[in-house]
C-alpha atoms as a PDB file:
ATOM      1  CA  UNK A   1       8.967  -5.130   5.621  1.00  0.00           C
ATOM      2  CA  UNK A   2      12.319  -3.122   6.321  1.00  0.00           C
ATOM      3  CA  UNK A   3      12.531   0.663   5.825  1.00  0.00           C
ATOM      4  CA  UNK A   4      13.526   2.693   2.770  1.00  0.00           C
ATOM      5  CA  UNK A   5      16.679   2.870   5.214  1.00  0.00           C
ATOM      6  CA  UNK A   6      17.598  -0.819   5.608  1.00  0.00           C
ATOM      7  CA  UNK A   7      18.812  -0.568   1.541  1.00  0.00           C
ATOM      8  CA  UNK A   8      20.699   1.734  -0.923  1.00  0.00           C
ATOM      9  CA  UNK A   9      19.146   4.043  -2.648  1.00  0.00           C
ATOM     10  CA  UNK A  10      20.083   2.278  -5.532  1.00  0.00           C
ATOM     11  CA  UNK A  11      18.450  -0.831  -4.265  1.00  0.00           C
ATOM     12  CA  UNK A  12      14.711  -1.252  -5.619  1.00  0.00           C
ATOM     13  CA  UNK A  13      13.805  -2.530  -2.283  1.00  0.00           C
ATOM     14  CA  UNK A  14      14.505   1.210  -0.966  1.00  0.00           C
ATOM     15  CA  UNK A  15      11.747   2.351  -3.272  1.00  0.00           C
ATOM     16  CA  UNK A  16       9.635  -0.478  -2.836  1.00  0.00           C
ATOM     17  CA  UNK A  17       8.904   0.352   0.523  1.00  0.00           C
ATOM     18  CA  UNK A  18       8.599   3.973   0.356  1.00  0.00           C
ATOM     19  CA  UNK A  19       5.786   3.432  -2.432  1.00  0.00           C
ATOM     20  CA  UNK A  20       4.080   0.725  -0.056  1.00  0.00           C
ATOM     21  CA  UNK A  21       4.648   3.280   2.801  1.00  0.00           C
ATOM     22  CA  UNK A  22       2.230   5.381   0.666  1.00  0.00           C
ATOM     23  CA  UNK A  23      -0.271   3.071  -0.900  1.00  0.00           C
ATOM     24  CA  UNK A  24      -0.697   2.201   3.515  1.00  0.00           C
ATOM     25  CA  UNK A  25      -0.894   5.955   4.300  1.00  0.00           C
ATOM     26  CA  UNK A  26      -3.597   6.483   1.426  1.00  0.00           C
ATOM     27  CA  UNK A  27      -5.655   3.580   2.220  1.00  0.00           C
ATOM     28  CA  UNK A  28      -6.099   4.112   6.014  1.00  0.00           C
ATOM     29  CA  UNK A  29      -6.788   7.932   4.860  1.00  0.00           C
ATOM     30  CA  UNK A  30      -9.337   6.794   3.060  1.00  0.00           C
ATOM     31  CA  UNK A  31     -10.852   4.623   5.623  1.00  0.00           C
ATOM     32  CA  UNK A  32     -10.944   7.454   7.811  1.00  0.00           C
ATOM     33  CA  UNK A  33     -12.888   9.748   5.612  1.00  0.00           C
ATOM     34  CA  UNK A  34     -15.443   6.815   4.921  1.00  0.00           C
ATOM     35  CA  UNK A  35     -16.750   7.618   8.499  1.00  0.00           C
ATOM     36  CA  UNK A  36     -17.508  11.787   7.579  1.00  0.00           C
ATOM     37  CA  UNK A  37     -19.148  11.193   5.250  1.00  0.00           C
ATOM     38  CA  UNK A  38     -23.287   9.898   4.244  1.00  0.00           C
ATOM     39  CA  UNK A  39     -23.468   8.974   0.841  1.00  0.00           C
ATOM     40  CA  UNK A  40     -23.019   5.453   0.338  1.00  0.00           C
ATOM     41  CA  UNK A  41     -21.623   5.578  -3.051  1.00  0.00           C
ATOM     42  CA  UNK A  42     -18.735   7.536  -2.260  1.00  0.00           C
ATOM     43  CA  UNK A  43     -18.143   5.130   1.576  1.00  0.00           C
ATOM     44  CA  UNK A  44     -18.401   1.972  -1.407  1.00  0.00           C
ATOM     45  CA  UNK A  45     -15.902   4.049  -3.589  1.00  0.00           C
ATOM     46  CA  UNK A  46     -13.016   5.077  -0.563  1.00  0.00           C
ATOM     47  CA  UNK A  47     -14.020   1.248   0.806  1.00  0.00           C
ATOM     48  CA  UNK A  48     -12.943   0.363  -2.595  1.00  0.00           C
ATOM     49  CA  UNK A  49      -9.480   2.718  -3.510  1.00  0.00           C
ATOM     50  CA  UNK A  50      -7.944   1.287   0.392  1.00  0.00           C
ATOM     51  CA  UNK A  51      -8.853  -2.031  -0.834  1.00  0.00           C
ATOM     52  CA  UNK A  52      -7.011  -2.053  -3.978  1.00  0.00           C
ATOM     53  CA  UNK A  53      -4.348  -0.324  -2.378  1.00  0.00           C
ATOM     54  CA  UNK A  54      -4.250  -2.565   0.205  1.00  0.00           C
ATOM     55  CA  UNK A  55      -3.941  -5.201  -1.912  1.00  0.00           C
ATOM     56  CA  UNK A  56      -0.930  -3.502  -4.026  1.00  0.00           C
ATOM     57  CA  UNK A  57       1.004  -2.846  -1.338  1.00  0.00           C
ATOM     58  CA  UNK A  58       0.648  -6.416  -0.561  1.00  0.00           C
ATOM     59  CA  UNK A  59       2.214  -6.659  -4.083  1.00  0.00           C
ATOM     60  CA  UNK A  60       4.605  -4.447  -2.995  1.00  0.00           C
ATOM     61  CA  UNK A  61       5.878  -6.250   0.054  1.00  0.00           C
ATOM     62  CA  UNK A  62       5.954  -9.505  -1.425  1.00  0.00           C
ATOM     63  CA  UNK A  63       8.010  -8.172  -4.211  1.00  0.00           C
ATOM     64  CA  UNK A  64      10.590  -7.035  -1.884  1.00  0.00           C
ATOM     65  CA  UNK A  65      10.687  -9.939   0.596  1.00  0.00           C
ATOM     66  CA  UNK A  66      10.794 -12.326  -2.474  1.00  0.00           C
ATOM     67  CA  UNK A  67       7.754 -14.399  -0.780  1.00  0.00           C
ATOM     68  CA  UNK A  68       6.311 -15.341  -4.066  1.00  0.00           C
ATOM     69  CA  UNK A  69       7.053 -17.407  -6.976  1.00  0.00           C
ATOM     70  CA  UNK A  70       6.542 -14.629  -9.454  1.00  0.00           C
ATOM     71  CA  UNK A  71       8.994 -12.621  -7.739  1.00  0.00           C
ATOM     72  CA  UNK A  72      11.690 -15.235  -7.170  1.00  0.00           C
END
């Protein structure tokens, strides 16, 4: 996926990637803390938010690149 940069501000692709940008940042943060902590439900819980971000920033990318029907 291009940057925020490739587009015009007034493009929604612009945005589109900075919010994907995020969802990725948020998601691999999470990941990371998964590993300082011992309680299981909260791993299952930050295992669980980068996984439905991951998956919306999937959302995300294929909005921008087009790369589904839906977003055709």
């Amino acid at each position: 996926m291009a940057s925020p940069q490739d587009y015009a501000e007034n493009d929604p692709r612009h945005h589109m990637s900075k919010i994907k940008a995020m969802l990725d940042e948020v998601a691999s943060h999470a990941r990371s803390d998964i590993a300082k902590m011992n309680d299981p439900r909260a791993q299952a819980l930050f295992e669980t938010t980068a996984e439905v971000l991951g998956g919306l920033a999937k959302a995300y990318e294929h909005a921008a690149l087009k790369s589904e029907p839906a977003w055709r």
